[in-house]
PDB file of N, CA and C in Angstrom:
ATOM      1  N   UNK A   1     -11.129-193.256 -53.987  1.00  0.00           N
ATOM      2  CA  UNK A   1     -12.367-193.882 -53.550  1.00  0.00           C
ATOM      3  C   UNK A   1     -12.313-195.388 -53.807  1.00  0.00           C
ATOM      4  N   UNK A   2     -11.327-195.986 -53.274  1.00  0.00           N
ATOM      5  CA  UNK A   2     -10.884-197.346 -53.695  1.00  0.00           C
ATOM      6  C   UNK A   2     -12.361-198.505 -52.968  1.00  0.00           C
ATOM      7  N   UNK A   3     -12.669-199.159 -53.857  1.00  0.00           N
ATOM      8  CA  UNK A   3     -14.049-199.872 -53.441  1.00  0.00           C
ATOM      9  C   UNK A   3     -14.606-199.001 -52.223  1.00  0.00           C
ATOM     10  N   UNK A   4     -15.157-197.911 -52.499  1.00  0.00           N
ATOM     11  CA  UNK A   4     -16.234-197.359 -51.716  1.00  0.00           C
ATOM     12  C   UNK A   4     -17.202-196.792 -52.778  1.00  0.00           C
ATOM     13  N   UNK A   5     -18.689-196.486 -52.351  1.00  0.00           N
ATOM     14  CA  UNK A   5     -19.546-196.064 -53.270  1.00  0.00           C
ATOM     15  C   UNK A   5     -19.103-195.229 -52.764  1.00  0.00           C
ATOM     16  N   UNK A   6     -19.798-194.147 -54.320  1.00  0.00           N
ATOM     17  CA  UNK A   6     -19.841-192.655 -54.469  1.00  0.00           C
ATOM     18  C   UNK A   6     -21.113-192.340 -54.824  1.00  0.00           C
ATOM     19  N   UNK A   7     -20.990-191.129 -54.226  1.00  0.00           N
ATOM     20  CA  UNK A   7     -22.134-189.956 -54.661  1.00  0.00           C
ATOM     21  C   UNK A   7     -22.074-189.248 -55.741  1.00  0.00           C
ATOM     22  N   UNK A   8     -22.197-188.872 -56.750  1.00  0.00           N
ATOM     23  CA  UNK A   8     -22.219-187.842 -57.775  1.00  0.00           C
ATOM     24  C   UNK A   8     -23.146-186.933 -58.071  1.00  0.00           C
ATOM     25  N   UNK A   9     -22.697-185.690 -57.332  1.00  0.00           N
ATOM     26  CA  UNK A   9     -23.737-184.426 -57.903  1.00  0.00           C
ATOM     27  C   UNK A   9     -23.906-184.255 -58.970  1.00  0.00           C
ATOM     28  N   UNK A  10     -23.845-182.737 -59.337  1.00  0.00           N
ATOM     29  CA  UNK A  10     -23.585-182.108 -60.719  1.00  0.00           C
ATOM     30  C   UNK A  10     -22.207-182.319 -61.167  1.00  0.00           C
ATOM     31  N   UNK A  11     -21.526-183.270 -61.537  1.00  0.00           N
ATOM     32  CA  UNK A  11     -20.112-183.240 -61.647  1.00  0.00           C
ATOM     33  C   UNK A  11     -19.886-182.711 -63.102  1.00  0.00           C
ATOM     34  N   UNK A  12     -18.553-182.062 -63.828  1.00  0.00           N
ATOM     35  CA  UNK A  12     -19.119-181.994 -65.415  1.00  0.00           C
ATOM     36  C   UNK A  12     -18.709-183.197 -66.678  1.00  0.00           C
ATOM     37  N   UNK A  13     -18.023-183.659 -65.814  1.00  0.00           N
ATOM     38  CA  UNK A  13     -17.794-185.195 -66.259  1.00  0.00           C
ATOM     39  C   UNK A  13     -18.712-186.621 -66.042  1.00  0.00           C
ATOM     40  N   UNK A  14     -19.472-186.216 -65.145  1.00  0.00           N
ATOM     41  CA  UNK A  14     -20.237-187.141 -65.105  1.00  0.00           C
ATOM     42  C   UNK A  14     -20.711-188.448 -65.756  1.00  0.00           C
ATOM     43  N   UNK A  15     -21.373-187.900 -67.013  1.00  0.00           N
ATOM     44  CA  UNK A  15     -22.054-188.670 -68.266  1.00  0.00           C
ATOM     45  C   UNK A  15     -20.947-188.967 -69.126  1.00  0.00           C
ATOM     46  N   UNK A  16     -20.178-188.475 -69.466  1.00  0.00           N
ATOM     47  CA  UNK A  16     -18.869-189.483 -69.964  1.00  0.00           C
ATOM     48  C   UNK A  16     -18.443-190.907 -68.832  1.00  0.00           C
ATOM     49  N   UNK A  17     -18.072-190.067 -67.544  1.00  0.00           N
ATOM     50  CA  UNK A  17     -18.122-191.649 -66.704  1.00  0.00           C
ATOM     51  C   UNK A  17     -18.825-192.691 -66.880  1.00  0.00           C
ATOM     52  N   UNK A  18     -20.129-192.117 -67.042  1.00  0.00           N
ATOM     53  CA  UNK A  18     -21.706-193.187 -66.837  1.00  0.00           C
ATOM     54  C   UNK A  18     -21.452-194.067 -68.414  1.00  0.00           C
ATOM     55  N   UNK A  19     -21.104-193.083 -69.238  1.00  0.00           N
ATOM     56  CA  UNK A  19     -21.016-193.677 -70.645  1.00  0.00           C
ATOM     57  C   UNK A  19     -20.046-195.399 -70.450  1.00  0.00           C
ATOM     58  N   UNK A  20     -18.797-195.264 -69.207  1.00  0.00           N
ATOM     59  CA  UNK A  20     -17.909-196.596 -69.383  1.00  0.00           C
ATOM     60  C   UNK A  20     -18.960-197.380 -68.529  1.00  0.00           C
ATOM     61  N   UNK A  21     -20.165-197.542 -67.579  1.00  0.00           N
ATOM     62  CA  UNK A  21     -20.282-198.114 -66.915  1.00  0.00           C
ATOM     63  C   UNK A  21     -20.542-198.229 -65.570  1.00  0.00           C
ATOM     64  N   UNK A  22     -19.554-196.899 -65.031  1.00  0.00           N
ATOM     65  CA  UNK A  22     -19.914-196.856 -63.744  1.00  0.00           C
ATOM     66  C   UNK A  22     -21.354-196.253 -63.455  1.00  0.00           C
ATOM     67  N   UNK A  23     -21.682-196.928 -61.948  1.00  0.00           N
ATOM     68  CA  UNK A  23     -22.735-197.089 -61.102  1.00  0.00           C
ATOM     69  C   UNK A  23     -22.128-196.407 -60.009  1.00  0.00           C
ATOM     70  N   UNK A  24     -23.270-195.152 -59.536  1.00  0.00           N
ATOM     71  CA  UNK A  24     -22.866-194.771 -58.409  1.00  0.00           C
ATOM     72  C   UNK A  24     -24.259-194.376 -57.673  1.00  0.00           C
ATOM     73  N   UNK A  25     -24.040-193.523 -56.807  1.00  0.00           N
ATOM     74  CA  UNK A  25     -25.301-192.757 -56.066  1.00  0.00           C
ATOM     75  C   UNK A  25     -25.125-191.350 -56.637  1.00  0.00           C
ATOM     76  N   UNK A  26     -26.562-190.514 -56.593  1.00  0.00           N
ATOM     77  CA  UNK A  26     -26.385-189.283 -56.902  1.00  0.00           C
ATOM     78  C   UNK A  26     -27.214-188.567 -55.896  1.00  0.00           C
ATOM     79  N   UNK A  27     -26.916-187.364 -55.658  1.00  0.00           N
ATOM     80  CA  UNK A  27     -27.217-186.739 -55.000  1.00  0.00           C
ATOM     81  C   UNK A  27     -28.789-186.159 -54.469  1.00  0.00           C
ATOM     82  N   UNK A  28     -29.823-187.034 -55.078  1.00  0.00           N
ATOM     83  CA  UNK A  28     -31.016-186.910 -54.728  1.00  0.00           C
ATOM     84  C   UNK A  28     -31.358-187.084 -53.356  1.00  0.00           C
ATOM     85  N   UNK A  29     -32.928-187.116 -53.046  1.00  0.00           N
ATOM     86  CA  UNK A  29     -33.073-187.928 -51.795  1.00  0.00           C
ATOM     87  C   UNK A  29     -33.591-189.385 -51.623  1.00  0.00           C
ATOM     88  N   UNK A  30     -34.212-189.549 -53.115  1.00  0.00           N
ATOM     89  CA  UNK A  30     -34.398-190.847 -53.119  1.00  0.00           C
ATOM     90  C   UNK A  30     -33.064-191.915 -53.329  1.00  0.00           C
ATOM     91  N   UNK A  31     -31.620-191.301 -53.712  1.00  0.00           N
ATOM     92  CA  UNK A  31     -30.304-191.904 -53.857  1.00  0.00           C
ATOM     93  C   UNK A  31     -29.759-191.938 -52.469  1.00  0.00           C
ATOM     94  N   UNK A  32     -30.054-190.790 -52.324  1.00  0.00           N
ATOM     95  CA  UNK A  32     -29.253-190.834 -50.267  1.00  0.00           C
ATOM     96  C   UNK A  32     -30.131-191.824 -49.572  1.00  0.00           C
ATOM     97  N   UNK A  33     -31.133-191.998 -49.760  1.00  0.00           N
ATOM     98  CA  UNK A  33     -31.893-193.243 -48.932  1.00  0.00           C
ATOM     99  C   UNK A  33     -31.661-194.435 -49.311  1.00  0.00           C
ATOM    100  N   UNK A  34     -31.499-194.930 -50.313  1.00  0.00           N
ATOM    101  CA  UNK A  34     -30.660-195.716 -51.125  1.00  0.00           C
ATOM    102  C   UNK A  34     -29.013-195.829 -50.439  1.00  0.00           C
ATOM    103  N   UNK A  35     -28.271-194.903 -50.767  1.00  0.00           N
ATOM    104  CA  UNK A  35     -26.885-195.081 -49.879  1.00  0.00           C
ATOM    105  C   UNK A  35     -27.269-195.217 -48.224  1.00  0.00           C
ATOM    106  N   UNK A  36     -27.704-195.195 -47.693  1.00  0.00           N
ATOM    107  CA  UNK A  36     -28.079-195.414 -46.106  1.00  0.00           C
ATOM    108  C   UNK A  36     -28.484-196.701 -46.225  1.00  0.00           C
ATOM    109  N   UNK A  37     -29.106-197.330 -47.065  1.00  0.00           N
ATOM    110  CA  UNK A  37     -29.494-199.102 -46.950  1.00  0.00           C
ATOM    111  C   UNK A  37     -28.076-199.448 -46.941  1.00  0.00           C
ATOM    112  N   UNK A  38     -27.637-199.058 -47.605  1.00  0.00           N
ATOM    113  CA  UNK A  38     -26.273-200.080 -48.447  1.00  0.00           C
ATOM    114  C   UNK A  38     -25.510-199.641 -47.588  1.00  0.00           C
ATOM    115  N   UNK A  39     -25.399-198.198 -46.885  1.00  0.00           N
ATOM    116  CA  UNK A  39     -24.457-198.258 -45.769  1.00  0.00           C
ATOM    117  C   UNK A  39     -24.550-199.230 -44.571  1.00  0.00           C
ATOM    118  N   UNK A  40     -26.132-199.685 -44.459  1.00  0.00           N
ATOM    119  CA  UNK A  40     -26.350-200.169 -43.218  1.00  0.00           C
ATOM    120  C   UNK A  40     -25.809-201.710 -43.741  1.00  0.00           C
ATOM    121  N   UNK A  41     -26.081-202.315 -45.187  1.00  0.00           N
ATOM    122  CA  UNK A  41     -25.853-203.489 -45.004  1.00  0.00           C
ATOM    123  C   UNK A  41     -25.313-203.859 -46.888  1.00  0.00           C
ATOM    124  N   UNK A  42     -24.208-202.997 -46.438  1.00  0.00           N
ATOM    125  CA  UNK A  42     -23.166-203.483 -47.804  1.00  0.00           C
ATOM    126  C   UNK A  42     -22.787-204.493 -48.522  1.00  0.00           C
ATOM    127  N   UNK A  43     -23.048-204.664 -49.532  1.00  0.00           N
ATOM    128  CA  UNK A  43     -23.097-205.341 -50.533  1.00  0.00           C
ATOM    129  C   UNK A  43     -21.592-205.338 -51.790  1.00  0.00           C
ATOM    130  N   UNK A  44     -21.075-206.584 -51.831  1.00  0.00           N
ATOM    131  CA  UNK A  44     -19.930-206.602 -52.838  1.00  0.00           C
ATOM    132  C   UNK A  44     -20.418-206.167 -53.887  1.00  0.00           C
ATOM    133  N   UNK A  45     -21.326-206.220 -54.915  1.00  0.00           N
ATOM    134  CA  UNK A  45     -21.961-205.848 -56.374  1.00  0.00           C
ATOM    135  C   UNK A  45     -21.873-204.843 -56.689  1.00  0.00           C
ATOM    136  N   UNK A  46     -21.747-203.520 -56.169  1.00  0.00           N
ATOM    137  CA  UNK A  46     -21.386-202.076 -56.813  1.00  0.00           C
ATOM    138  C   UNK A  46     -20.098-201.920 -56.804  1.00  0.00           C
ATOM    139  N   UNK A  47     -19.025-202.082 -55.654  1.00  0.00           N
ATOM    140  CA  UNK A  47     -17.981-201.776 -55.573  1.00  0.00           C
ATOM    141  C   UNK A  47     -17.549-202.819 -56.617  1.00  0.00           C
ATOM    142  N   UNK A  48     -17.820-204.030 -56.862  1.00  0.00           N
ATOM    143  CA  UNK A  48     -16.976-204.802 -57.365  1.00  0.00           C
ATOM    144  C   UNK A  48     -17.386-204.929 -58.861  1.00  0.00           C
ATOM    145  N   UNK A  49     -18.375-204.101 -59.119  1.00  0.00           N
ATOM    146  CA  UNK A  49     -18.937-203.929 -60.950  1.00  0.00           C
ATOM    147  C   UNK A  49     -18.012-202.616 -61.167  1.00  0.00           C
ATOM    148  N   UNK A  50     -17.823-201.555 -60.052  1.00  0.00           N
ATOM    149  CA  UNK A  50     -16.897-200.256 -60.803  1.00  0.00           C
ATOM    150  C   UNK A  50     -15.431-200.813 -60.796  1.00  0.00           C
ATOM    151  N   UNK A  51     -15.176-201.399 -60.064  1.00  0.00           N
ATOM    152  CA  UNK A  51     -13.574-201.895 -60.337  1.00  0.00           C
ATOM    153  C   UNK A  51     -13.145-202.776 -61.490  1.00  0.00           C
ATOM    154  N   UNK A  52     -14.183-203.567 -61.942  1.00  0.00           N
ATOM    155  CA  UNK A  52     -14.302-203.872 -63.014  1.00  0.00           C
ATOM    156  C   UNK A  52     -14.321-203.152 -64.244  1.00  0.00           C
ATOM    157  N   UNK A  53     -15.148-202.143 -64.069  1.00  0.00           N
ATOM    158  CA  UNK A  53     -15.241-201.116 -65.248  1.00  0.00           C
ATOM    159  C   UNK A  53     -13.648-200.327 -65.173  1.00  0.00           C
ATOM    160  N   UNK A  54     -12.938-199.970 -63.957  1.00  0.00           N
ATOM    161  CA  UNK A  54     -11.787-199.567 -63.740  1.00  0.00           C
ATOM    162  C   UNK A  54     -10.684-200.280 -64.431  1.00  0.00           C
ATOM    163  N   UNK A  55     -10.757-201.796 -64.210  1.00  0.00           N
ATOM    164  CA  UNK A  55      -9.570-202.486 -64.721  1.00  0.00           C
ATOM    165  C   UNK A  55      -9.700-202.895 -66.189  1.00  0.00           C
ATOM    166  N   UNK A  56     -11.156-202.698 -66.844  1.00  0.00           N
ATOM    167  CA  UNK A  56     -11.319-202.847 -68.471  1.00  0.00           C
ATOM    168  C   UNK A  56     -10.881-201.817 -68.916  1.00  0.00           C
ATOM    169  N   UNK A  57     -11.515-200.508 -68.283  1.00  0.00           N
ATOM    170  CA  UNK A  57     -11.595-199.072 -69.521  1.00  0.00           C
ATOM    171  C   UNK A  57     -10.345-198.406 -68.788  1.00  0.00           C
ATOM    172  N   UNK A  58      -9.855-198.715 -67.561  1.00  0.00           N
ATOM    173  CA  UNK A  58      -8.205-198.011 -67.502  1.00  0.00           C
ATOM    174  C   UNK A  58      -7.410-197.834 -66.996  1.00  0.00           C
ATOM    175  N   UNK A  59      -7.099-199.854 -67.585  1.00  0.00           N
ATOM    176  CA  UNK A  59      -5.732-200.446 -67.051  1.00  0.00           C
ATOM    177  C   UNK A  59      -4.343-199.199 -67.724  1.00  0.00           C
ATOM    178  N   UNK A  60      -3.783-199.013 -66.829  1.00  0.00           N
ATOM    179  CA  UNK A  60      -2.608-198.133 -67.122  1.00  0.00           C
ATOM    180  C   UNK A  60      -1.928-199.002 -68.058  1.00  0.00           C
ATOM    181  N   UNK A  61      -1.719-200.417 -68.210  1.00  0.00           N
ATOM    182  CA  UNK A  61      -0.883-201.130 -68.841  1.00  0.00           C
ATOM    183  C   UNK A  61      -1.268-201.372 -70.274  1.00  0.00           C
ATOM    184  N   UNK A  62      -2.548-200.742 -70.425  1.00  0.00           N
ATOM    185  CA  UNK A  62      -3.023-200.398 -71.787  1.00  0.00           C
ATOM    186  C   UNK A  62      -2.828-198.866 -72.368  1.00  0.00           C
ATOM    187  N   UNK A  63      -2.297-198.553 -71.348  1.00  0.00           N
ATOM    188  CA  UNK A  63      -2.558-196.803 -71.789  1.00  0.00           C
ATOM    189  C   UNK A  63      -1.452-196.396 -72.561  1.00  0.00           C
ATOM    190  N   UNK A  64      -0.193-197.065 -72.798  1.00  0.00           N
ATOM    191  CA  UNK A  64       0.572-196.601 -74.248  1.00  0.00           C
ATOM    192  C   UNK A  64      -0.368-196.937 -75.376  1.00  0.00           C
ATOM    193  N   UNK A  65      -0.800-198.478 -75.696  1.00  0.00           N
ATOM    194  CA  UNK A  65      -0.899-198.736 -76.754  1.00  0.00           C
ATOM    195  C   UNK A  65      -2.350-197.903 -77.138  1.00  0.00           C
ATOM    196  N   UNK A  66      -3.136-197.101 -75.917  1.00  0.00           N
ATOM    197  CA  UNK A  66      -3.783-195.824 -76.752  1.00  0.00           C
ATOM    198  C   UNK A  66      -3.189-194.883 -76.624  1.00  0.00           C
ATOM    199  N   UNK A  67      -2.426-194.216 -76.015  1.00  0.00           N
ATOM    200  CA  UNK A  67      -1.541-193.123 -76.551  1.00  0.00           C
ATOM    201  C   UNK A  67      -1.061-193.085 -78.302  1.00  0.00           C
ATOM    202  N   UNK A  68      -0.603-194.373 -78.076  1.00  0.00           N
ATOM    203  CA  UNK A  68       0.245-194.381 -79.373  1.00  0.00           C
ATOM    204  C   UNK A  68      -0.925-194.384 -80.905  1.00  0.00           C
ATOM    205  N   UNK A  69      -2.595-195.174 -80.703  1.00  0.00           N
ATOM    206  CA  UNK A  69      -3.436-194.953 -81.369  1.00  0.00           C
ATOM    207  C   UNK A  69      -3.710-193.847 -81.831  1.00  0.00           C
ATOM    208  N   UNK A  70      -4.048-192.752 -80.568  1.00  0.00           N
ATOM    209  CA  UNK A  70      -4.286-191.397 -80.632  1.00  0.00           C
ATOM    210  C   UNK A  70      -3.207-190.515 -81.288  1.00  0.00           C
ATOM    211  N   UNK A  71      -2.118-190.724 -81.451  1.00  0.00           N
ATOM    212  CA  UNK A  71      -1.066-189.952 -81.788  1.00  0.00           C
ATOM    213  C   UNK A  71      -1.361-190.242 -83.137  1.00  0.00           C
ATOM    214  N   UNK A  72      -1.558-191.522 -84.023  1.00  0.00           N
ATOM    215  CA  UNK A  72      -1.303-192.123 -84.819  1.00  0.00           C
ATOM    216  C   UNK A  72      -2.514-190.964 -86.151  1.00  0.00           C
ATOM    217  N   UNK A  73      -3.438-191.175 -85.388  1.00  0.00           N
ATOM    218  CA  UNK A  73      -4.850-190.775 -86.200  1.00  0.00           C
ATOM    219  C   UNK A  73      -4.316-189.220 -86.290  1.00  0.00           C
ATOM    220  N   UNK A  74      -3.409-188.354 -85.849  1.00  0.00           N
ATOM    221  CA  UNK A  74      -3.502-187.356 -86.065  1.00  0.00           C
ATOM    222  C   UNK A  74      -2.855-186.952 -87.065  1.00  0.00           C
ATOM    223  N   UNK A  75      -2.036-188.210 -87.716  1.00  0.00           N
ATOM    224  CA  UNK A  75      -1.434-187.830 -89.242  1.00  0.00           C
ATOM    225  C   UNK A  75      -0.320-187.968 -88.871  1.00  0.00           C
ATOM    226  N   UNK A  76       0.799-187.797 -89.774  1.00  0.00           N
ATOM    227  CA  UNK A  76       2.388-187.043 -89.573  1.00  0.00           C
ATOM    228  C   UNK A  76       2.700-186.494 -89.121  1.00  0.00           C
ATOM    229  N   UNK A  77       3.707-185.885 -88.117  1.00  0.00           N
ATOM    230  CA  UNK A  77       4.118-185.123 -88.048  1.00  0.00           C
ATOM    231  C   UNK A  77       4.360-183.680 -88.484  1.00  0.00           C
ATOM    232  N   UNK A  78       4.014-182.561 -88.746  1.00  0.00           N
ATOM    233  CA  UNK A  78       4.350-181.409 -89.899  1.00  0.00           C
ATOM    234  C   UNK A  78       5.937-181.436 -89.862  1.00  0.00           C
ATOM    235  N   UNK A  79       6.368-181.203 -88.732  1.00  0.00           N
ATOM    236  CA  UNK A  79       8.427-181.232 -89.059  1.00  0.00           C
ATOM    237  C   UNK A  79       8.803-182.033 -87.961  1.00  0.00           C
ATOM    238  N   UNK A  80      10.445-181.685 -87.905  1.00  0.00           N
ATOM    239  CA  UNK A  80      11.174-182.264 -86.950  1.00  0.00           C
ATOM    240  C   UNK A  80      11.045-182.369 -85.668  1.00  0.00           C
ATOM    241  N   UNK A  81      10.706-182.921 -84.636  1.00  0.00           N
ATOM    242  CA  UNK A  81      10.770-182.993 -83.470  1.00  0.00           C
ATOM    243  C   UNK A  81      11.511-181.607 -83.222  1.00  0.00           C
ATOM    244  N   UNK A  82      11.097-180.599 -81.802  1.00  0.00           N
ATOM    245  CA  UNK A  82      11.478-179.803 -81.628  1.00  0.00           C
ATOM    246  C   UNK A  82      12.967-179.856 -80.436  1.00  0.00           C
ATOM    247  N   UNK A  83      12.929-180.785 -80.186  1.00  0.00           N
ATOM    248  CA  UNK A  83      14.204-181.213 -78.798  1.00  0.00           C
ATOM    249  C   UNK A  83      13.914-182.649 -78.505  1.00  0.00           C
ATOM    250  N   UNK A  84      15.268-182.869 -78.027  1.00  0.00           N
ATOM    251  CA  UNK A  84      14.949-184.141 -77.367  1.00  0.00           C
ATOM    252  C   UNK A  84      13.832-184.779 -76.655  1.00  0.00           C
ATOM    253  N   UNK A  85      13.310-185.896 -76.592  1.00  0.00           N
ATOM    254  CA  UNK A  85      12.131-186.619 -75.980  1.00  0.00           C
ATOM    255  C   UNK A  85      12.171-186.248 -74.300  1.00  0.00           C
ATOM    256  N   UNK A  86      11.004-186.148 -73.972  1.00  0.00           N
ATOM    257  CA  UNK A  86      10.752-185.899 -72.857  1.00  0.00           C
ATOM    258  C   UNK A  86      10.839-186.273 -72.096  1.00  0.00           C
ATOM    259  N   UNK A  87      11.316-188.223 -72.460  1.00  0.00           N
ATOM    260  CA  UNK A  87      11.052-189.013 -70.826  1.00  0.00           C
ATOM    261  C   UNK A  87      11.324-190.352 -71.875  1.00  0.00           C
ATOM    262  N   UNK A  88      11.575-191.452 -71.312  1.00  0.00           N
ATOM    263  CA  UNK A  88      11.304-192.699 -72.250  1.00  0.00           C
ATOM    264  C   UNK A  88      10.527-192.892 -73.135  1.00  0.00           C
ATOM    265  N   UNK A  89      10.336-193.803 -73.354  1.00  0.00           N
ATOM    266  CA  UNK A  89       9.848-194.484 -74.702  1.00  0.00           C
ATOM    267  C   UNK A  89       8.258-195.118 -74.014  1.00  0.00           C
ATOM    268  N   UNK A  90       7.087-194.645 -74.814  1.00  0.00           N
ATOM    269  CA  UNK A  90       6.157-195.655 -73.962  1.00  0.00           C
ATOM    270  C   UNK A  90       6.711-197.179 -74.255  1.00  0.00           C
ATOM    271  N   UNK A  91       6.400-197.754 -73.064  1.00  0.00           N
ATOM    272  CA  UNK A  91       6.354-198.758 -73.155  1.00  0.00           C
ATOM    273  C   UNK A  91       6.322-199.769 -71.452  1.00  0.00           C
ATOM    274  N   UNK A  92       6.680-201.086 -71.436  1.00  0.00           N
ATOM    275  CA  UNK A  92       6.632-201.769 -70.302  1.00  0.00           C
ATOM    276  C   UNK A  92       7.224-200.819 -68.988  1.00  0.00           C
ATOM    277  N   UNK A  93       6.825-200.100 -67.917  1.00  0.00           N
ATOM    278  CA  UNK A  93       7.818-200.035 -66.679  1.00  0.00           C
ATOM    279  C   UNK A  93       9.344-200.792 -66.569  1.00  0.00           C
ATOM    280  N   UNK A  94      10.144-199.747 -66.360  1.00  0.00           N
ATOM    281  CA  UNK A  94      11.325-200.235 -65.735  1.00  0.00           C
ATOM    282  C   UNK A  94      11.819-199.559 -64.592  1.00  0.00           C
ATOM    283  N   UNK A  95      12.693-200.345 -64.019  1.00  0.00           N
ATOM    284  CA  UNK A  95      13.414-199.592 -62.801  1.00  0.00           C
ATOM    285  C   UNK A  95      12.556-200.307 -61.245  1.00  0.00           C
ATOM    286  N   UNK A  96      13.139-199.686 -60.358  1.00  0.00           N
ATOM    287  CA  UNK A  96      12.767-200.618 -59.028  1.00  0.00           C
ATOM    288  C   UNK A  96      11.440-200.820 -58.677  1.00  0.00           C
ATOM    289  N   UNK A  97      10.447-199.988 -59.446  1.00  0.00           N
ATOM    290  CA  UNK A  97       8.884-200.316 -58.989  1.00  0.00           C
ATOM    291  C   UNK A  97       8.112-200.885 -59.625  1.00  0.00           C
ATOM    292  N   UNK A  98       8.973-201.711 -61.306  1.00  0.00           N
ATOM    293  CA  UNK A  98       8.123-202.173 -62.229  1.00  0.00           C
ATOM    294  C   UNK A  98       7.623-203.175 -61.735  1.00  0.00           C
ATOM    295  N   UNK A  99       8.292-204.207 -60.529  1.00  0.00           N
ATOM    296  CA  UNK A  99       7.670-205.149 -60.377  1.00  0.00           C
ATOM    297  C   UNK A  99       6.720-205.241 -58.971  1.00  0.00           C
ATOM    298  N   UNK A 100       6.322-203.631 -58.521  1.00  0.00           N
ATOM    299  CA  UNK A 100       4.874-203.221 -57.815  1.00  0.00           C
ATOM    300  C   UNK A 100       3.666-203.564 -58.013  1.00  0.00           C
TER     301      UNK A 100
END
């Protein structure tokens, strides 16, 4: 839904979303009359306040250094790693699309 408004029904995630910020329409009738203005005469200020909230709360290029938070708080390890690592190392992109 790249800069387009949304509608949100009953979603069950919802109110965690709403919690970062985002602004959307919901499925009322006083919201659908509401999305029909803005369809008729669109406005940069919603699309461009959720992309905002998108590129604060989740830039991918932040998302090791909370991975690695979250891992952190859960203590030690109990034992040895069970097999080899799964994939690299978090960290910067490499390879032919890092610079996408």
């Amino acid at each position: 839904t790249h800069r387009r408004p949304l509608v949100i029904g009953p979603y069950p995630v919802a109110t965690e979303l709403a919690s970062f910020g985002f602004r959307w329409f919901t499925d009322s009738a006083a919201d659908l009359s509401r999305l029909e203005e803005w369809l008729d005469a669109p406005g940069p200020a919603l699309v461009e306040h959720n992309a905002s909230v998108a590129r604060r709360c989740f830039a991918l290029g932040s998302l090791p250094a909370k991975l690695r938070a979250v891992i952190a708080s859960l203590g030690p390890p109990l034992g040895p790693p069970l097999g080899p690592p799964l994939g690299p190392p978090l960290g910067p992109p490499h390879g032919p699309r890092a610079n996408r």
